[in-house]
C-alpha atoms as a PDB file:
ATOM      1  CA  UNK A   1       5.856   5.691 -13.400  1.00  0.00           C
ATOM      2  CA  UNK A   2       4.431   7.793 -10.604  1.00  0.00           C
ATOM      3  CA  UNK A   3       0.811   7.037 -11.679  1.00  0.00           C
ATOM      4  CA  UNK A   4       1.665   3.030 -11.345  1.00  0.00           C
ATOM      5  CA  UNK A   5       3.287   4.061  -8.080  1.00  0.00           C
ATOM      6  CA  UNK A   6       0.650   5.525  -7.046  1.00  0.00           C
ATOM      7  CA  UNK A   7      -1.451   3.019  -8.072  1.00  0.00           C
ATOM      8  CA  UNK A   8       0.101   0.149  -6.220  1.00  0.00           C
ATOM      9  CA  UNK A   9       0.524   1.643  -3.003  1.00  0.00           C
ATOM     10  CA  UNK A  10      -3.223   2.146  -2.445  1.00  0.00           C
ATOM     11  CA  UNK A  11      -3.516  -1.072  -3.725  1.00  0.00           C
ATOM     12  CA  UNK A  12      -1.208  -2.645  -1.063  1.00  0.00           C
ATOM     13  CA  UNK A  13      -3.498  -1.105   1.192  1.00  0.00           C
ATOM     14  CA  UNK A  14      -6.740  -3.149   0.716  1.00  0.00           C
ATOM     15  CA  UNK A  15      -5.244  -5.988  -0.867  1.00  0.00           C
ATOM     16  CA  UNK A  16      -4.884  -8.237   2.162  1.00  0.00           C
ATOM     17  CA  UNK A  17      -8.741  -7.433   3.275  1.00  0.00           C
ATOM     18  CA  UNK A  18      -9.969 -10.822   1.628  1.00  0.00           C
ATOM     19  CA  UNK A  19      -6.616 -12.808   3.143  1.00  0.00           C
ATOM     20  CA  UNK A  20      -7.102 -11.027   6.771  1.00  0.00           C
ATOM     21  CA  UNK A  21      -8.917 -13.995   8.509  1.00  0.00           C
ATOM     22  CA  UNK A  22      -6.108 -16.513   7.098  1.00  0.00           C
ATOM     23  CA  UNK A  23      -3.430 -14.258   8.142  1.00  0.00           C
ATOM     24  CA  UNK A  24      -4.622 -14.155  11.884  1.00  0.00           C
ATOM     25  CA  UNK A  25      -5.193 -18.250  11.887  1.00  0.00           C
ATOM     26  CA  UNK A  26      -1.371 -18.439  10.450  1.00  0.00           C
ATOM     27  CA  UNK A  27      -0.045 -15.496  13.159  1.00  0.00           C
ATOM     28  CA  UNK A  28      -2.268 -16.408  15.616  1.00  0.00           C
ATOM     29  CA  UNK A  29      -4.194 -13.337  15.952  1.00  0.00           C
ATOM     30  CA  UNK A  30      -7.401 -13.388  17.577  1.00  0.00           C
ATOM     31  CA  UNK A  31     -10.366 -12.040  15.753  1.00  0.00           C
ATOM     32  CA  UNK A  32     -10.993  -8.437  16.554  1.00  0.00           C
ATOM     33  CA  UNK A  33      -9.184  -4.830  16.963  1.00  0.00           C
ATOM     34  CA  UNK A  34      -5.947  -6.791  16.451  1.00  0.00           C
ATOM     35  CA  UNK A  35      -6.284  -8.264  13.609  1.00  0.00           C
ATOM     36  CA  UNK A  36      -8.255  -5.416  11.851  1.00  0.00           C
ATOM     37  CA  UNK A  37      -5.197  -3.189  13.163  1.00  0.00           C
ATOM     38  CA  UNK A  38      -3.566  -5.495  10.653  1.00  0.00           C
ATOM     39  CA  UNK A  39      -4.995  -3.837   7.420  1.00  0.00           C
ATOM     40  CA  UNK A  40      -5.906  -0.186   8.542  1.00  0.00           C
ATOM     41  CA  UNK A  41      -2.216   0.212  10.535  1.00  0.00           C
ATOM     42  CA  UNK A  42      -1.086   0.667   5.928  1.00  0.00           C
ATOM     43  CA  UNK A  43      -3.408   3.551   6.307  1.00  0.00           C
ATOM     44  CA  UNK A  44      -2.575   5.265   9.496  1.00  0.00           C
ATOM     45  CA  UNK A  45       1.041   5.373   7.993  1.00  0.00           C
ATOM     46  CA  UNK A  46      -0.284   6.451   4.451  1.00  0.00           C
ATOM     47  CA  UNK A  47      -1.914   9.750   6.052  1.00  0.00           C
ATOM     48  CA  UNK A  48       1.138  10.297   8.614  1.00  0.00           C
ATOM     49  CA  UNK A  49       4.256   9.926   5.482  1.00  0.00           C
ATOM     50  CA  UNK A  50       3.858  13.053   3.712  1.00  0.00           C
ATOM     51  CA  UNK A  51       3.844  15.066   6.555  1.00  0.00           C
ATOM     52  CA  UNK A  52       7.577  13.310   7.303  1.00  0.00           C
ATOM     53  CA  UNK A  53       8.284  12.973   3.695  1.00  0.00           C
ATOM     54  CA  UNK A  54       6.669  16.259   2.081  1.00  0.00           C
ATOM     55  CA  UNK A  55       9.066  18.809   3.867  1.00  0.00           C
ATOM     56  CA  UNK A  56      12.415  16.264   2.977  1.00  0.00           C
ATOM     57  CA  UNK A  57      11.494  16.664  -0.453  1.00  0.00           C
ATOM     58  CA  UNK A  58      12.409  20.304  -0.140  1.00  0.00           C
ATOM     59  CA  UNK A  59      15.339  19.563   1.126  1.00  0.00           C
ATOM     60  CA  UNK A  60      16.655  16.710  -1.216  1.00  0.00           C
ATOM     61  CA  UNK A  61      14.321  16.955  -3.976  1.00  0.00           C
ATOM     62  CA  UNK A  62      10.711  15.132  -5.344  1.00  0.00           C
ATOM     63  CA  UNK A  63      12.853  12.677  -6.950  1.00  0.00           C
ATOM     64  CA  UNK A  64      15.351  10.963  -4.339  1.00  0.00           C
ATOM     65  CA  UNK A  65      12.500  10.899  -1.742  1.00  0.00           C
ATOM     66  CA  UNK A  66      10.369   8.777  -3.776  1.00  0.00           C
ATOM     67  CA  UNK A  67      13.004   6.337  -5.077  1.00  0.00           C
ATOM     68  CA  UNK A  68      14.087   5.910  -1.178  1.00  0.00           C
ATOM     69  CA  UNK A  69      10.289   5.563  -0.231  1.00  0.00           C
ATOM     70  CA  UNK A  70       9.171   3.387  -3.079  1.00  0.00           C
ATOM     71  CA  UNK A  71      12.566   1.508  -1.775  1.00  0.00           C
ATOM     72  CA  UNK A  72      10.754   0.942   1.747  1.00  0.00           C
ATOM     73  CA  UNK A  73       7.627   0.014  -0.145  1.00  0.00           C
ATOM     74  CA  UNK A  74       8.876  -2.375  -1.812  1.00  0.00           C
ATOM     75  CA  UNK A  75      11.417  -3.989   0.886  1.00  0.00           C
ATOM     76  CA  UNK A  76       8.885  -3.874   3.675  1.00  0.00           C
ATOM     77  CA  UNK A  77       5.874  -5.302   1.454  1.00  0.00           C
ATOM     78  CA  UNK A  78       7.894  -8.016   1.135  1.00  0.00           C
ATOM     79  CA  UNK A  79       9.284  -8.727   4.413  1.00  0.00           C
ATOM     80  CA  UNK A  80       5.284  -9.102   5.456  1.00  0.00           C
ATOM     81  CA  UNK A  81       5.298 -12.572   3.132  1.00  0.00           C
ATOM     82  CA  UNK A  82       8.025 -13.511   5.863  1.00  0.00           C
ATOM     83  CA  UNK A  83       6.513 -12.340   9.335  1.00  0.00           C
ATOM     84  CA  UNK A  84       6.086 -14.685  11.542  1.00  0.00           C
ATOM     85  CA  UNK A  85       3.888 -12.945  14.562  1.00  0.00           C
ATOM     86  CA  UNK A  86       1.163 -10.123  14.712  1.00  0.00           C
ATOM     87  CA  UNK A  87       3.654  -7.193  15.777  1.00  0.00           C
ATOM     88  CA  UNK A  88       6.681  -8.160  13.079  1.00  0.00           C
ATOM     89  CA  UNK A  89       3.640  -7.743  10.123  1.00  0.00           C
ATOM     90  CA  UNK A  90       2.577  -4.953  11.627  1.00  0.00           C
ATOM     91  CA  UNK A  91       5.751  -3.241  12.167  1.00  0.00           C
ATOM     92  CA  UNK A  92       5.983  -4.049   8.382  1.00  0.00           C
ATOM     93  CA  UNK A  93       2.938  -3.022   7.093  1.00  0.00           C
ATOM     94  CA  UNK A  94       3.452   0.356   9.033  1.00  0.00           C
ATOM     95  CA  UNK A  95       6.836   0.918   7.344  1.00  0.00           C
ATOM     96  CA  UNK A  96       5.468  -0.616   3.929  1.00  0.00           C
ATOM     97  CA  UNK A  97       2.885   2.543   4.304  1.00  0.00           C
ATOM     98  CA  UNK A  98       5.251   4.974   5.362  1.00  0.00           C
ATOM     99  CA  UNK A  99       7.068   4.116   2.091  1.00  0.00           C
ATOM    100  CA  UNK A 100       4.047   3.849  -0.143  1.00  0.00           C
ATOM    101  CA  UNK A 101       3.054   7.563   0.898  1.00  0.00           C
ATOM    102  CA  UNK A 102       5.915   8.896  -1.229  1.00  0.00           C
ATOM    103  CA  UNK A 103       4.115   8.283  -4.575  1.00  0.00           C
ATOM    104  CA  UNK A 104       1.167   9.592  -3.526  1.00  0.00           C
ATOM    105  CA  UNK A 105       2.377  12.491  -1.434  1.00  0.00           C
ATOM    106  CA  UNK A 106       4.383  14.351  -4.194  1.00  0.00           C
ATOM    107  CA  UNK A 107       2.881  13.000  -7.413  1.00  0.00           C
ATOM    108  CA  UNK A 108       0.866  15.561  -8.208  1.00  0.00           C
ATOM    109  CA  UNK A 109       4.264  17.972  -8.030  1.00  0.00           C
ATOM    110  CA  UNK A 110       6.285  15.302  -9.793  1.00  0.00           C
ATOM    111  CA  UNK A 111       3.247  15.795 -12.399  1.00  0.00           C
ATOM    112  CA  UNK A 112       3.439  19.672 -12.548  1.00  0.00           C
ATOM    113  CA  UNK A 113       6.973  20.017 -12.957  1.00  0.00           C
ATOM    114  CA  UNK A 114       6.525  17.579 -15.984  1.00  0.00           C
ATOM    115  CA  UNK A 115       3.871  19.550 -18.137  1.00  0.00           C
ATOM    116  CA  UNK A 116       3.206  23.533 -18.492  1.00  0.00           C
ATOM    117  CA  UNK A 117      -0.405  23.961 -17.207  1.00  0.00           C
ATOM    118  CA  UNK A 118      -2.256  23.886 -20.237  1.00  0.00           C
ATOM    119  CA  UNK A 119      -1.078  19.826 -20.462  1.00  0.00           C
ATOM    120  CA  UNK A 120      -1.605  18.549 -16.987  1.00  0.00           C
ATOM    121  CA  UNK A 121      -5.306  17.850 -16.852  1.00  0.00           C
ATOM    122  CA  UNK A 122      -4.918  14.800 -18.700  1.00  0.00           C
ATOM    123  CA  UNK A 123      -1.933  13.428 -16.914  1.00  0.00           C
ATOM    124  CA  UNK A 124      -3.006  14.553 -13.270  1.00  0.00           C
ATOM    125  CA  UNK A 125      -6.516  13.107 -14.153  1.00  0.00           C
ATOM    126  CA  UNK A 126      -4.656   9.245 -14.907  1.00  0.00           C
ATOM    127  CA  UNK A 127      -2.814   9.647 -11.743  1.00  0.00           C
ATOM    128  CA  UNK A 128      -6.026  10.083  -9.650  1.00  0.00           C
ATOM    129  CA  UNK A 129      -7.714   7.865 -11.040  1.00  0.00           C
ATOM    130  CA  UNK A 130      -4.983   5.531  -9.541  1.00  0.00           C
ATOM    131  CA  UNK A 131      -5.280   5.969  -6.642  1.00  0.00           C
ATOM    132  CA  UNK A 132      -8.831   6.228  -6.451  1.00  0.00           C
ATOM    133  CA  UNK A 133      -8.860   2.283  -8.589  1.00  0.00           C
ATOM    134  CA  UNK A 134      -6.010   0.730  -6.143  1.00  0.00           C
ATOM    135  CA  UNK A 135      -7.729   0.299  -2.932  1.00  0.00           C
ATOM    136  CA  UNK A 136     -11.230  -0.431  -5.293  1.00  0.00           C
ATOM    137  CA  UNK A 137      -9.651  -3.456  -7.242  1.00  0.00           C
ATOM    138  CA  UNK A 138      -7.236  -5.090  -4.479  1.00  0.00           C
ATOM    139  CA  UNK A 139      -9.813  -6.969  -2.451  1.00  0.00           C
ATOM    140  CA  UNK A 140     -10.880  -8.296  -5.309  1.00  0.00           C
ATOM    141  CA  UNK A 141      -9.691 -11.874  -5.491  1.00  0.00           C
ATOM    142  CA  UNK A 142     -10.567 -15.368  -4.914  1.00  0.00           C
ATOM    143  CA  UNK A 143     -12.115 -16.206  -1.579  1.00  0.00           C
ATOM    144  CA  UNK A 144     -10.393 -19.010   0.652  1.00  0.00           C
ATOM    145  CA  UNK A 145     -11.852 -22.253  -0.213  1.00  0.00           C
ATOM    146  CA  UNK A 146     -13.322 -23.962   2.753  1.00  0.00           C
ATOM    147  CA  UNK A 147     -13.025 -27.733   3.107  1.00  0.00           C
ATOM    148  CA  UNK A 148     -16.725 -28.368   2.580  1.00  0.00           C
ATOM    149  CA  UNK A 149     -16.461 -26.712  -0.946  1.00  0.00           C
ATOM    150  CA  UNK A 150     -13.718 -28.882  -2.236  1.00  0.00           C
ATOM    151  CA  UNK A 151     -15.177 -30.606  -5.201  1.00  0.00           C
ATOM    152  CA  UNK A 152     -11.276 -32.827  -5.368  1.00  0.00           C
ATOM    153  CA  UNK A 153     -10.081 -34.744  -2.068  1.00  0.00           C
ATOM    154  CA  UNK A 154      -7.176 -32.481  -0.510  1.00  0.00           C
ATOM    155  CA  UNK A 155      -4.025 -34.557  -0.940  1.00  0.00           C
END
């Protein structure tokens, strides 16, 4: 579970690379530092969760802090389907990041306290590789089809 975690919050990351220009014609987002603040603000949260999240978990445990921030993941990776202007999805994607960071901030402990050392290599080797195939495989996708390419009238 903390491997997948971990492997759809990096994914999350990069997965609206290929959707970015679409996004700012919808939003109305000029091309630029804008609309690229769009896809890395995911990331800028990402590296500043654990430090928020990392010393909570001492407090209230590994696992409550990653059900609450997979919670925010989730919640706030959905609410960007239903923004409606540039600073509402990136609000979102901010707190969407925040949330994803869990997973990937404590895994590796989740992971340890799991196995005795002798087991971990192959279970900590899985969850990197998660995290390192995320970001790799979500801009992979279909390109938007321009009206010139259309080989069937548009209704």
């Amino acid at each position: 579970m903390v491997s997948s975690f971990a492997f759809l919050s990096p994914l999350c990351s990069s997965i609206t690379a290929p959707a970015l220009s679409s996004i700012g014609k919808d939003l109305r987002i000029p091309f630029g530092a804008e609309l690229q603040l769009v896809l890395s603000i995911f990331l800028l949260a990402y590296a500043i969760g654990p430090f928020i999240l990392s010393p909570c978990s001492e407090v209230w445990g590994r696992v409550p802090v990653i059900r609450f921030g997979n919670m925010v993941f989730i919640l706030f990776t959905a609410l960007c389907g239903a923004a409606t202007s540039q600073s509402q999805i990136t609000a979102f994607r901010f707190l969407a990041g925040l949330g994803g960071s869990a997973s990937v901030g404590m895994g590796s402990g989740v992971l340890t306290d799991c196995w005795r050392p002798e087991e971990r290599g192959r279970g900590i080797a899985v969850y990197q590789l998660t995290q390192v195939l995320g970001p790799a495989i979500g801009p992979i996708g279909k390109p938007p089809e321009s009206k010139s390419q259309r080989l069937v009238p548009a209704d």
